[in-house]
N, C-alpha and C. Protein backbone atom coordinates (compact mmCIF):
# COMPACT_ATOMS: atom_id res chain seq x y z
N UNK A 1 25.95 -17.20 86.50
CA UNK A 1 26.35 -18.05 85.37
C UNK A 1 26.15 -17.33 84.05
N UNK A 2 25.30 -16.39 83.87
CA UNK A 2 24.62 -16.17 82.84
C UNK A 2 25.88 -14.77 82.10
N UNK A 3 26.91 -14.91 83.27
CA UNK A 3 28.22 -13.59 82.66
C UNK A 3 29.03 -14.20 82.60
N UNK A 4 28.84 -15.73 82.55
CA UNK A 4 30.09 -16.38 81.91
C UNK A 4 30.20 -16.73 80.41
N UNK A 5 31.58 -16.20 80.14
CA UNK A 5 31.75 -17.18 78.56
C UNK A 5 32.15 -18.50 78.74
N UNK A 6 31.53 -18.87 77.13
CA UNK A 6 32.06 -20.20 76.73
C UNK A 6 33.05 -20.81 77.27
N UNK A 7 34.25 -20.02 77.19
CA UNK A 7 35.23 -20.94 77.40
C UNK A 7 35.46 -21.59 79.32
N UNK A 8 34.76 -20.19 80.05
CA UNK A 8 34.72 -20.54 81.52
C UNK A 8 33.56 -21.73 81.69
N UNK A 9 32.60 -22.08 80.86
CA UNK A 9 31.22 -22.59 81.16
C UNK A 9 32.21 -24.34 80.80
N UNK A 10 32.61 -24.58 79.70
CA UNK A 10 33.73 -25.91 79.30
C UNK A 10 34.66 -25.83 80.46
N UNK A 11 35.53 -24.90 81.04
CA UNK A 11 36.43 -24.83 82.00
C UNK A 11 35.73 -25.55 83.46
N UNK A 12 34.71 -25.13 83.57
CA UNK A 12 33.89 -25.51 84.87
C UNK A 12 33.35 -27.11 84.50
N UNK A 13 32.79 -27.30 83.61
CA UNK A 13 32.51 -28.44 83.29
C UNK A 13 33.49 -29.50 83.13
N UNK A 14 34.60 -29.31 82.65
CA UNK A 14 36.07 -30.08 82.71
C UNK A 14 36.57 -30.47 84.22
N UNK A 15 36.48 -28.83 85.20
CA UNK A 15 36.77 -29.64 86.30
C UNK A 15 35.76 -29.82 87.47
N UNK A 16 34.69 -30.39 87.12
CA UNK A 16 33.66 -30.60 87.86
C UNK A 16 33.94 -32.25 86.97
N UNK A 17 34.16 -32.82 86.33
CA UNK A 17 34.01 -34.02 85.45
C UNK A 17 35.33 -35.02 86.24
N UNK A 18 34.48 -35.73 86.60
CA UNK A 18 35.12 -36.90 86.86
C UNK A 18 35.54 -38.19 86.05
N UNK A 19 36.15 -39.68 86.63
CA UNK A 19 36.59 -40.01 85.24
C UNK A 19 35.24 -41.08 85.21
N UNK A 20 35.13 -41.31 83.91
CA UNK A 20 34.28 -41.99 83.66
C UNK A 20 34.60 -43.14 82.99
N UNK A 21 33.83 -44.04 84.45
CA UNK A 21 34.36 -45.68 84.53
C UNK A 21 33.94 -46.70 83.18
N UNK A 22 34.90 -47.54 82.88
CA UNK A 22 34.72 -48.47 81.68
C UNK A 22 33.50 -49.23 82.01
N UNK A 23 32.32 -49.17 82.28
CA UNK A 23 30.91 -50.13 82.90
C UNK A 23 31.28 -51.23 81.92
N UNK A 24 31.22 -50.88 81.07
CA UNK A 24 30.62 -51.81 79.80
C UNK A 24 32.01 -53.03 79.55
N UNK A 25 31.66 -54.54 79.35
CA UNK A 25 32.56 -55.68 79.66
C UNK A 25 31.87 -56.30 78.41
N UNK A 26 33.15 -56.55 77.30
CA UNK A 26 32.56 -57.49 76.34
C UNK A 26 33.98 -58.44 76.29
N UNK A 27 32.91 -59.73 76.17
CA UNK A 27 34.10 -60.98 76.15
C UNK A 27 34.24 -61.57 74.96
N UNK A 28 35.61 -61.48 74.84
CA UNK A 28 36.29 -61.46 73.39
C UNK A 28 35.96 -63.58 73.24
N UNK A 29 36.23 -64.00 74.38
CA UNK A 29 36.12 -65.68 74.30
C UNK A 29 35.75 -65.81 76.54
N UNK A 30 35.75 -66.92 76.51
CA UNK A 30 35.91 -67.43 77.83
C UNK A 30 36.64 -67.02 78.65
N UNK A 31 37.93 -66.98 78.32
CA UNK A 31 38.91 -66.54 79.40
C UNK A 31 39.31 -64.82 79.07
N UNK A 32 38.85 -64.78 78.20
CA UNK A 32 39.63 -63.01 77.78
C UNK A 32 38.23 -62.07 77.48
N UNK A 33 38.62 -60.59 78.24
CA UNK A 33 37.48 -59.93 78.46
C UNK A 33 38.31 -58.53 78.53
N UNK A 34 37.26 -57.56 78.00
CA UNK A 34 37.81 -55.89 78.49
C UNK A 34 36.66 -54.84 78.84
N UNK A 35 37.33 -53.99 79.14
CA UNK A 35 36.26 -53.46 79.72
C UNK A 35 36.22 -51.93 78.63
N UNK A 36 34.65 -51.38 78.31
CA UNK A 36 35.27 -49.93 77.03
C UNK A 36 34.22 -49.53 77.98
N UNK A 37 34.20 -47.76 77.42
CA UNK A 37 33.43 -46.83 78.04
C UNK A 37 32.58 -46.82 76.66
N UNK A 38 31.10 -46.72 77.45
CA UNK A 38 29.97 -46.70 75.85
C UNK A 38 29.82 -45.03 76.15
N UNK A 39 29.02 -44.96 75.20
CA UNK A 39 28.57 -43.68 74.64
C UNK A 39 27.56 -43.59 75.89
N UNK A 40 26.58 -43.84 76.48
CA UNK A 40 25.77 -44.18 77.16
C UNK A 40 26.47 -43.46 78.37
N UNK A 41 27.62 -44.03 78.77
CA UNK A 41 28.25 -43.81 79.88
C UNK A 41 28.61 -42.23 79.99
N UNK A 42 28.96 -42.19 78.80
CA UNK A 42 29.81 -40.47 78.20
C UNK A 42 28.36 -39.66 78.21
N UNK A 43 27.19 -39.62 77.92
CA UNK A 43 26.49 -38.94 77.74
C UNK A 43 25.82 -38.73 79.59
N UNK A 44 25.78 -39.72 80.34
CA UNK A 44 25.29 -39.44 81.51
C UNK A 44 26.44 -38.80 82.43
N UNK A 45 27.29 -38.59 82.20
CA UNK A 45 28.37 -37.96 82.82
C UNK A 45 28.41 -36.49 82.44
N UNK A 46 27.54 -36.25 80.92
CA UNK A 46 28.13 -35.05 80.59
C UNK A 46 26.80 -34.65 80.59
N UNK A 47 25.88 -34.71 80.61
CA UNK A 47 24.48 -33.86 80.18
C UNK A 47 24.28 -33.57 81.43
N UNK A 48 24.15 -33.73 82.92
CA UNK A 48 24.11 -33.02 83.92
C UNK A 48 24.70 -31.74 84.17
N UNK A 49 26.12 -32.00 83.77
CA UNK A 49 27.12 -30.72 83.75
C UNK A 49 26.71 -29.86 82.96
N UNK A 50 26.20 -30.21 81.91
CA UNK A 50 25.86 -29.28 80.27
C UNK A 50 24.99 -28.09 80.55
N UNK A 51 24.08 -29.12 81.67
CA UNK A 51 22.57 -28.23 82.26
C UNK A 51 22.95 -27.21 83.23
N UNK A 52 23.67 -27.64 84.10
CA UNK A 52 24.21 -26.94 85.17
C UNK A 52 24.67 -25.82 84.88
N UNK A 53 25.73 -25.76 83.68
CA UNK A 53 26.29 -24.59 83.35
C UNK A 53 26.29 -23.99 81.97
N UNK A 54 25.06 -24.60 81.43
CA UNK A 54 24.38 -23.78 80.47
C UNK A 54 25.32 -23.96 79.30
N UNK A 55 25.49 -25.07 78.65
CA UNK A 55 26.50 -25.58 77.57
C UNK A 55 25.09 -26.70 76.88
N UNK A 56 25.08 -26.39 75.56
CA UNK A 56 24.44 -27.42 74.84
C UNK A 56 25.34 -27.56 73.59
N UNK A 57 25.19 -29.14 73.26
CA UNK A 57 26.12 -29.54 72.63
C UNK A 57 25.65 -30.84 71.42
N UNK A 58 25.88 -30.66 70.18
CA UNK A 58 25.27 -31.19 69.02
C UNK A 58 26.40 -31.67 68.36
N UNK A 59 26.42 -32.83 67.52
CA UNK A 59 26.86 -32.51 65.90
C UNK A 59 26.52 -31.59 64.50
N UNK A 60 26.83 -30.62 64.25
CA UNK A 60 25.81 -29.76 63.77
C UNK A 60 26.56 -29.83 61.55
N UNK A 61 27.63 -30.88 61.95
CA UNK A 61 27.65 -30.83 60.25
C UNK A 61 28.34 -32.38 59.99
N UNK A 62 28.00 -33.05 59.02
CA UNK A 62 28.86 -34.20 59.25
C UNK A 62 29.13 -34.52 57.41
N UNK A 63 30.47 -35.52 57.41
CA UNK A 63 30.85 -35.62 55.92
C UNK A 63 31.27 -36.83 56.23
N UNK A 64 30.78 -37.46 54.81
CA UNK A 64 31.35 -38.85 54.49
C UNK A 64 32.58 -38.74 54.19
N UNK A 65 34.01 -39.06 54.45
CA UNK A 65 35.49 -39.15 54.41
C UNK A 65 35.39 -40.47 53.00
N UNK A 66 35.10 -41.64 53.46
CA UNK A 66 35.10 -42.93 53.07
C UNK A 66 34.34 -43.82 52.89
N UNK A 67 33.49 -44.25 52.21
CA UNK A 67 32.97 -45.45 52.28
C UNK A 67 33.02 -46.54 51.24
N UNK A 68 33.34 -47.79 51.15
CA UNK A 68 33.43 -48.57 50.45
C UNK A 68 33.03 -50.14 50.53
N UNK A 69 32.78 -50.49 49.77
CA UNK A 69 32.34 -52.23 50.40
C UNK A 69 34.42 -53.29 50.22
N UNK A 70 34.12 -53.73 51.71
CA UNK A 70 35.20 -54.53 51.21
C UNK A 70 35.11 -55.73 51.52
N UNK A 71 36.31 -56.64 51.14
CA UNK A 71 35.78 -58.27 50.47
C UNK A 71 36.72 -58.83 51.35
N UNK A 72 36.41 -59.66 51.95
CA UNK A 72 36.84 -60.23 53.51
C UNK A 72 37.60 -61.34 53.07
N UNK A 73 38.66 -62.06 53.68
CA UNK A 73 39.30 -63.29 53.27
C UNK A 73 38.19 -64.22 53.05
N UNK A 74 36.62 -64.28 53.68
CA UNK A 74 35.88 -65.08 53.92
C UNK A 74 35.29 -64.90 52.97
N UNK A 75 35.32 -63.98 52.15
CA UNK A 75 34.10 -63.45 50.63
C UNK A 75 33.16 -62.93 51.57
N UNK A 76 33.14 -62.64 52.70
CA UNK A 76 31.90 -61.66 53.18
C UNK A 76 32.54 -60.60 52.64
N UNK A 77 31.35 -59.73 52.83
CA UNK A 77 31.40 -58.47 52.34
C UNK A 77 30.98 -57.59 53.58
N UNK A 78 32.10 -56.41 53.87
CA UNK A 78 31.59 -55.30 54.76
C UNK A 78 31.94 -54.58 54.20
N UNK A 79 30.98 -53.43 55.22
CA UNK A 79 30.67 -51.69 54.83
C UNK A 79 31.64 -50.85 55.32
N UNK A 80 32.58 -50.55 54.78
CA UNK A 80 33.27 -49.65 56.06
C UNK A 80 33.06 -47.85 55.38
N UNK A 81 32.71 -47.17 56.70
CA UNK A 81 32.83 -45.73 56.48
C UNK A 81 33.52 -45.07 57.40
N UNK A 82 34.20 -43.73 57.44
CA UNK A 82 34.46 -42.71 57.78
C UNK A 82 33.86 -41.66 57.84
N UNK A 83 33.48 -41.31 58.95
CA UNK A 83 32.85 -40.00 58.74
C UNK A 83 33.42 -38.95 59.72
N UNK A 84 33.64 -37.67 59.00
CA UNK A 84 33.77 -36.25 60.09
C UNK A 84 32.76 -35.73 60.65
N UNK A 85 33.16 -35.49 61.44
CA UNK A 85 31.78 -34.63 62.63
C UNK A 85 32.48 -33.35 62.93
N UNK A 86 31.92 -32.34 62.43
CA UNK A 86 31.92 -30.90 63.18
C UNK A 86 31.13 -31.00 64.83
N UNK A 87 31.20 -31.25 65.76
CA UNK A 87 30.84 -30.83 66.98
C UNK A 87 30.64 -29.90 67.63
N UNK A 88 29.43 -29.02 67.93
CA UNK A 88 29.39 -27.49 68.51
C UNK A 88 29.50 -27.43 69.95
N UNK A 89 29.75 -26.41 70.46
CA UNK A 89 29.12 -26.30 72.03
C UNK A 89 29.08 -24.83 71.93
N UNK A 90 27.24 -25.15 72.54
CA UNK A 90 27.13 -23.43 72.42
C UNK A 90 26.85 -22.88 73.64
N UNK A 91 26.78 -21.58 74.23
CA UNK A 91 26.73 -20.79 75.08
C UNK A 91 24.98 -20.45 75.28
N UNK A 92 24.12 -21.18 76.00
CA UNK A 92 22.92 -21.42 75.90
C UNK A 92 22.65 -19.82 76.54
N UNK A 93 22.69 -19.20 77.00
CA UNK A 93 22.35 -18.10 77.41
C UNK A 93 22.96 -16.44 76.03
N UNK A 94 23.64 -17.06 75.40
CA UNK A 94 24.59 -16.11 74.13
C UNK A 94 24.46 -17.25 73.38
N UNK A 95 23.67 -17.56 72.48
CA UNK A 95 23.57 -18.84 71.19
C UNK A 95 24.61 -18.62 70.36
N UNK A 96 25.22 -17.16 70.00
CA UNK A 96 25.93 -16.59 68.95
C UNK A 96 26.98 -17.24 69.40
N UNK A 97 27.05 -17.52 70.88
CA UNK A 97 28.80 -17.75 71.17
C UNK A 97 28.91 -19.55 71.28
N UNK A 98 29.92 -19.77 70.45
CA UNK A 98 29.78 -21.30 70.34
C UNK A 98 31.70 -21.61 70.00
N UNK A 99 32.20 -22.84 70.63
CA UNK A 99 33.16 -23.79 69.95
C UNK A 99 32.72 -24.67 69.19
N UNK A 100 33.72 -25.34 67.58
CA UNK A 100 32.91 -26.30 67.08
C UNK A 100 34.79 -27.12 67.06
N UNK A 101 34.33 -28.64 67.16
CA UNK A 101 36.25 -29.24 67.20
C UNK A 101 35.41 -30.25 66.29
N UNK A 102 36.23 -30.88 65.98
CA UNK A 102 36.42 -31.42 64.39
C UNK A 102 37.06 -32.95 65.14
N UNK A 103 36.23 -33.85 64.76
CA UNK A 103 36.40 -35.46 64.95
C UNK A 103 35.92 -36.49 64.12
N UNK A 104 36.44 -37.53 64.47
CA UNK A 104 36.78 -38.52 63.26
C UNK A 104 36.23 -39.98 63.97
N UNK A 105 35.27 -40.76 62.65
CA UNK A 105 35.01 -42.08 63.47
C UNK A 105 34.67 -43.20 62.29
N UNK A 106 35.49 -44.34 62.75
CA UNK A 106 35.04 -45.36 61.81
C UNK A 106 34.22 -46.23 61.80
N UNK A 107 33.35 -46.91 61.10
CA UNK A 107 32.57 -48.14 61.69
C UNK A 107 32.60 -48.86 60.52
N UNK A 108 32.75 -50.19 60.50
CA UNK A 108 32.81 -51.17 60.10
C UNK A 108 31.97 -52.31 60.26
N UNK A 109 31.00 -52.78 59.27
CA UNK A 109 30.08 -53.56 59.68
C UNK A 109 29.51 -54.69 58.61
N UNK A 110 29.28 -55.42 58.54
CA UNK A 110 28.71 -56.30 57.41
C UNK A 110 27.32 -56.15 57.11
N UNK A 111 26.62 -55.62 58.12
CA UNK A 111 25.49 -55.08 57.64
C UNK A 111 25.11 -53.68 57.30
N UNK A 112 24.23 -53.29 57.73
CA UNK A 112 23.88 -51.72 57.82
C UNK A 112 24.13 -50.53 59.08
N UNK A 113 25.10 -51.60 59.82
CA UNK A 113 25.45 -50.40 60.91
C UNK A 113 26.94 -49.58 60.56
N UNK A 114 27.55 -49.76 59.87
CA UNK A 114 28.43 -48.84 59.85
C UNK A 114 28.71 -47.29 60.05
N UNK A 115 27.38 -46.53 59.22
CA UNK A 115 26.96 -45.25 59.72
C UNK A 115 27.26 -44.86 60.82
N UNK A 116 26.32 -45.88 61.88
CA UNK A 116 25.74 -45.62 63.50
C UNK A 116 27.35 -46.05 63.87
N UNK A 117 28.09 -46.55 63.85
CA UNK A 117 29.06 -47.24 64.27
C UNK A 117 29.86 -45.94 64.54
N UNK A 118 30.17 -45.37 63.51
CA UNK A 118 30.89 -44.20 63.05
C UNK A 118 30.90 -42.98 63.18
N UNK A 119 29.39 -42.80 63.44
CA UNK A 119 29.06 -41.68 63.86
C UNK A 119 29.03 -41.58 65.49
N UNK A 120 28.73 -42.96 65.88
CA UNK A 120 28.82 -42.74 67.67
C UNK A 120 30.39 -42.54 68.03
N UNK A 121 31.03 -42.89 67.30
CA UNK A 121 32.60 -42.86 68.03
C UNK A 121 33.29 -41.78 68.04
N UNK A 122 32.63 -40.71 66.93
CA UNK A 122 33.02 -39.64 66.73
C UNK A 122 32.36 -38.93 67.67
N UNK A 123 31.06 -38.74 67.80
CA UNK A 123 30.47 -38.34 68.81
C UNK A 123 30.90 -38.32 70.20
N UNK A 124 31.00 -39.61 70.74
CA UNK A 124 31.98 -39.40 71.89
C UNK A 124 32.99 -39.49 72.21
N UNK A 125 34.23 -39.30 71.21
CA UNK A 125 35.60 -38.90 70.92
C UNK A 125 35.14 -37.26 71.47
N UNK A 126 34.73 -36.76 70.59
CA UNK A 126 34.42 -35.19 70.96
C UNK A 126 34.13 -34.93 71.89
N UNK A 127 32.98 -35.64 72.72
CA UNK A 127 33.18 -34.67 74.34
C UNK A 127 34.20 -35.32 75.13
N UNK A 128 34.61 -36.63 74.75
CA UNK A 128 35.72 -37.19 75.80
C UNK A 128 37.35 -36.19 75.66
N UNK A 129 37.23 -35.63 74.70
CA UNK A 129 37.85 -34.75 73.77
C UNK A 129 37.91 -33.48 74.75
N UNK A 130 36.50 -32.83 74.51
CA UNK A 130 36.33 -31.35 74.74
C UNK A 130 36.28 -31.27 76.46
N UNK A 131 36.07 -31.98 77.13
CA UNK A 131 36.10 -32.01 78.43
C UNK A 131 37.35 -32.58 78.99
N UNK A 132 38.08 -33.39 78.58
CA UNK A 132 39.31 -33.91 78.97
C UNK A 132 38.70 -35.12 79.59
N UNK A 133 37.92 -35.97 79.61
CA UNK A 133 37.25 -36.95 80.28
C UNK A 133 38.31 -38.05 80.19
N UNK A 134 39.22 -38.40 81.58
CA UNK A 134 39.56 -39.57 81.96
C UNK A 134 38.35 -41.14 81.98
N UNK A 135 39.23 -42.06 81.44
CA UNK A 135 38.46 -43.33 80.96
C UNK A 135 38.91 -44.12 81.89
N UNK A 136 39.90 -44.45 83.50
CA UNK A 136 39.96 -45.16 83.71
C UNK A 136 39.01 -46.12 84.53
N UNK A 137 39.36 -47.53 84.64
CA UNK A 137 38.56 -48.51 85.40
C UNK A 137 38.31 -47.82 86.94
N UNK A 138 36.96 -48.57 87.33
CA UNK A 138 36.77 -48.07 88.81
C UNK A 138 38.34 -48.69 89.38
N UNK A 139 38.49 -47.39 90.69
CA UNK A 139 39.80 -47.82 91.12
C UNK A 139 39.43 -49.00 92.40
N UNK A 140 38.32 -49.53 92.69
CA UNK A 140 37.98 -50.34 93.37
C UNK A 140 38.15 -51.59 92.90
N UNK A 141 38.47 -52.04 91.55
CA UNK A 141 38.87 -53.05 90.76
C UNK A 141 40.08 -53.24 91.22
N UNK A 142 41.03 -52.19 91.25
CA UNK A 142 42.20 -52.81 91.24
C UNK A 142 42.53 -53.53 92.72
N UNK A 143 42.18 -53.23 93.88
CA UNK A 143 42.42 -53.47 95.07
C UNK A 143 41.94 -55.41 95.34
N UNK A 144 41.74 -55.90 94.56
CA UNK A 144 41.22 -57.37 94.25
C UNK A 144 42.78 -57.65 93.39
N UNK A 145 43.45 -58.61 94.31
CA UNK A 145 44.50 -59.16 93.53
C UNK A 145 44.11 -60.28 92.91
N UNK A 146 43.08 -61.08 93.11
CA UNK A 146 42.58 -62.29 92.66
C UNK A 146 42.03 -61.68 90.83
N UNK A 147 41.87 -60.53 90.70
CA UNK A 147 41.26 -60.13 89.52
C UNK A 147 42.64 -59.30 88.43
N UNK A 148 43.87 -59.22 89.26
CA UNK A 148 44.32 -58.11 88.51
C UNK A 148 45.08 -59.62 87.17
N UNK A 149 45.21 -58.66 86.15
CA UNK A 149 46.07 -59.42 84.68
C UNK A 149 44.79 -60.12 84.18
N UNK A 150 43.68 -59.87 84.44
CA UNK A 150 42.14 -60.36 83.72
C UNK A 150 41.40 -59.48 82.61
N UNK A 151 41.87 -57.88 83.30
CA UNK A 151 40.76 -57.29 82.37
C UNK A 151 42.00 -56.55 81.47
N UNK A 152 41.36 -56.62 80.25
CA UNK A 152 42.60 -56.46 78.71
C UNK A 152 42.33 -54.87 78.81
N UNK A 153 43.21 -53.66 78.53
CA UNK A 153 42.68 -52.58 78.35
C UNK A 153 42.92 -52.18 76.94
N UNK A 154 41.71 -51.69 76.46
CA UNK A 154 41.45 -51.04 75.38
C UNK A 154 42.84 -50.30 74.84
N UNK A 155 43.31 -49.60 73.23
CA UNK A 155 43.82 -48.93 73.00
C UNK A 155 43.54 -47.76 73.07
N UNK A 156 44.46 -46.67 73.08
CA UNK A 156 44.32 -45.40 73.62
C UNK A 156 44.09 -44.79 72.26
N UNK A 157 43.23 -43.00 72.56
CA UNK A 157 42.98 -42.62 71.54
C UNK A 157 44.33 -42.36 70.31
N UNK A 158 45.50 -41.99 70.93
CA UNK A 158 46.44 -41.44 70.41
C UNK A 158 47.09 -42.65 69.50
N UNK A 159 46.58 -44.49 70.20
CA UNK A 159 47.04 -45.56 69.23
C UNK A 159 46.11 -45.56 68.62
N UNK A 160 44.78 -45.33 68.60
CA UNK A 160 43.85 -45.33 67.27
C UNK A 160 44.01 -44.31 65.53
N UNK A 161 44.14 -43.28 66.41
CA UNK A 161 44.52 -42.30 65.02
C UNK A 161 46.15 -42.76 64.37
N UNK A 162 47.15 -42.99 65.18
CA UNK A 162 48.23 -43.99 64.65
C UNK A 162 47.81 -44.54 63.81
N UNK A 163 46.98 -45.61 63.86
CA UNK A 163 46.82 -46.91 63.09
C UNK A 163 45.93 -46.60 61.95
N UNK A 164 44.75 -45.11 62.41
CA UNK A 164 44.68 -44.43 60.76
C UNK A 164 45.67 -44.06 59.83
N UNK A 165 46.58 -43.53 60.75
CA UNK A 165 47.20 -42.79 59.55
C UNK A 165 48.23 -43.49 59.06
N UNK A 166 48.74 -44.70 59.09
CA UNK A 166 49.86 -45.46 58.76
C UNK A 166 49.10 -47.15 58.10
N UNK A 167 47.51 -46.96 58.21
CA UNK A 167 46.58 -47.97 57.79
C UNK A 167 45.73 -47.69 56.74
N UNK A 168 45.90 -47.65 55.40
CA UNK A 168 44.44 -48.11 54.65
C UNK A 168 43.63 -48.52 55.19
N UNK A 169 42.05 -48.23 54.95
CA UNK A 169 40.97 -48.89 54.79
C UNK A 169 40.79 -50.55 54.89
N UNK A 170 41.54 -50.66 53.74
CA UNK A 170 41.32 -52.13 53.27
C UNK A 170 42.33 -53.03 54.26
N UNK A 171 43.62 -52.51 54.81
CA UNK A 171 44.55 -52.71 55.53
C UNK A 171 43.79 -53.04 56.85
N UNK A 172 43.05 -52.05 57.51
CA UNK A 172 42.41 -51.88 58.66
C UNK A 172 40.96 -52.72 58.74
N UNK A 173 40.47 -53.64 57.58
CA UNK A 173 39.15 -54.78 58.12
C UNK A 173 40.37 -55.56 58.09
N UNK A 174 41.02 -56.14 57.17
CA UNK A 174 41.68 -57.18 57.32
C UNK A 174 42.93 -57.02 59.42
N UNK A 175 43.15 -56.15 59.54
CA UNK A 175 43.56 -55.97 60.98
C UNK A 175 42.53 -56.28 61.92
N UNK A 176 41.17 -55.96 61.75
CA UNK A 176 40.08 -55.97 62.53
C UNK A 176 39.98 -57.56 62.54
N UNK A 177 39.85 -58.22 61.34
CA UNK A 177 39.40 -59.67 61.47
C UNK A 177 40.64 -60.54 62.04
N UNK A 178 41.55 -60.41 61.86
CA UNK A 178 42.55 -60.51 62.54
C UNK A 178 42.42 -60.92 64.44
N UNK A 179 42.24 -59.79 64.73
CA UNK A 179 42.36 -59.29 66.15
C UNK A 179 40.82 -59.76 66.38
N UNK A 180 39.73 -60.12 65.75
CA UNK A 180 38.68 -60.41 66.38
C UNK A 180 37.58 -59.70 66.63
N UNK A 181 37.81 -58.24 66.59
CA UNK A 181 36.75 -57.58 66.79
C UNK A 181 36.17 -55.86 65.42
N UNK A 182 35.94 -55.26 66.40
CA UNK A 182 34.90 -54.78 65.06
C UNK A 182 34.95 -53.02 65.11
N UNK A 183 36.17 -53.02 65.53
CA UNK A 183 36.50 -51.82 65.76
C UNK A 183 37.90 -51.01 66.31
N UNK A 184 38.51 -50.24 65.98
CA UNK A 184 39.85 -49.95 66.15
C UNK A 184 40.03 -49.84 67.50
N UNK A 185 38.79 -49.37 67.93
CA UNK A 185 38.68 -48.75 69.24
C UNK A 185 38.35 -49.88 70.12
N UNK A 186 38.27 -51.31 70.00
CA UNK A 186 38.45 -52.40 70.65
C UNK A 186 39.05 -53.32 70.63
N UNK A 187 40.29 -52.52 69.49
CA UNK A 187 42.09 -53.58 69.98
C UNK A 187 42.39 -53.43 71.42
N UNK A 188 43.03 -54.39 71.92
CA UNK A 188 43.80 -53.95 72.89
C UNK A 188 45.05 -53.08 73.09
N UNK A 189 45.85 -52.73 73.98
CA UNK A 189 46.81 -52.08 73.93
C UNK A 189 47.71 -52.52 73.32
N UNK A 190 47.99 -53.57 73.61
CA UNK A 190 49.30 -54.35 73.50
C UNK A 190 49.26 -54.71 71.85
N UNK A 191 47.79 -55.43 71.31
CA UNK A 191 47.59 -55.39 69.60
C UNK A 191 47.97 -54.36 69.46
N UNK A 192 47.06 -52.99 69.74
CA UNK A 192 47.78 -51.71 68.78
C UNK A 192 48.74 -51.62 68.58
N UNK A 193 49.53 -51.72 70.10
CA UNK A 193 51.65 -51.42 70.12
C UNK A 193 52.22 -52.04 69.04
N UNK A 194 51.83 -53.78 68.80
CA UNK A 194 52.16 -54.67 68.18
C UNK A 194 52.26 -54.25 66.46
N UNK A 195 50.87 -53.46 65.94
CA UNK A 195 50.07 -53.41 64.81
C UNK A 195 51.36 -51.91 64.54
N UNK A 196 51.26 -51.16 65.14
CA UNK A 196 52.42 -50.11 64.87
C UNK A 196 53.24 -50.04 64.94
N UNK A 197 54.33 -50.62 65.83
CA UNK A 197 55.50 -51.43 65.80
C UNK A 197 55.80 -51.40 64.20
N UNK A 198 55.09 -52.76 64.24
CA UNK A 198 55.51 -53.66 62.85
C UNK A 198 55.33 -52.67 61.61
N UNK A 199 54.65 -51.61 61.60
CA UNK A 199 53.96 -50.94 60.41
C UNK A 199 55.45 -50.07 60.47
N UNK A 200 55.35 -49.27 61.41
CA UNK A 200 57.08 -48.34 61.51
C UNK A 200 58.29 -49.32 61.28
N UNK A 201 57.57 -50.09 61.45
CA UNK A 201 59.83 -50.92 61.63
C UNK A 201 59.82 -51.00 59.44
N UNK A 202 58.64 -51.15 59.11
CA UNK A 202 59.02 -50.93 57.53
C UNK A 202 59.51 -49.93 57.08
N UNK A 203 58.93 -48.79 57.52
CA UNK A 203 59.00 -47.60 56.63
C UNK A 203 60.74 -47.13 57.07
């Protein structure tokens, strides 16, 4: 192991990585529920591999993009920030030899979590990122016809950065309160399609 580079040590770790199942089930009301992959999940999938083949992996620079207080139809007030994450992965046996990829995360919060919000999503955007980590549901779910058209699936990364870049800030709490929840990354599919749709059919 120790005459491998970087890029073979990520290569091995990519296909040794399996997909990593949505555990985590939050219910939007009674009848409607989805299933997301936590950070939790992403980190026990990947720190075995990391060890194995001698890859350690940090945020090693981070920048505030955005932050602002904004004023809710309700007169609440939330925090929303943006933040960039430089992400490293270094070559634990050659420290000198390292990748760093560049990711993006929002959090939105009425209290004081926005930071943490923002910084975890970026965080595991990047290794779900740098490893190619498939997100789908256990495939043992689907084989239950009594369950299938129950669980809502999340939007995909490629509809999240969409809805940055064609969304303001201020555009994007008022979308959030909207849709119910507290994060871009826990629209559903079909909201996102909906939310971009409508945004393109203007321009």
């Amino acid at each position: 192991m120790e005459n491998k580079n970087i890029f073979q040590r990520l290569l091995a770790i990519t296909n040794e990585m399996g997909t990593v199942a949505k555990k985590l089930t939050i219910e939007l009301n009674a009848k409607n529920k989805y299933s997301a992959v936590s950070e939790v999940d992403v980190l026990n999938a990947v720190k075995p591999l990391e060890v194995k083949h001698g890859i350690y992996s940090y945020p090693i620079e981070r920048r505030i993009v955005e932050s602002k207080e904004l004023t809710t139809k309700y007169d609440t007030v939330n925090q929303f920030m943006r933040v960039e994450t430089v992400y490293r992965f270094v070559n634990v046996d050659k420290p000198d030899e390292f990748i760093d990829t560049v990711t993006y995360g929002d959090g939105v919060d009425s209290q004081d979590k926005a930071p943490g919000k923002a910084m975890t999503y970026a965080d595991k955007y990047a290794l779900l990122k740098a490893y190619k980590i498939a997100t789908g549901d256990d495939p043992d779910k689907d084989a239950s016809e009594e369950h299938k058209g129950k669980t809502i699936t999340l939007a995909t990364p490629q509809q999240v950065e969409r809805l940055k870049e064609l969304f303001t800030p201020e555009r994007i709490v008022k979308m959030l309160e909207y849709a119910k929840v507290d994060g871009l990354d826990k629209l559903t599919v079909t909201q996102a399609s909906d939310f971009i749709k409508k945004e393109e059919s203007k321009k």
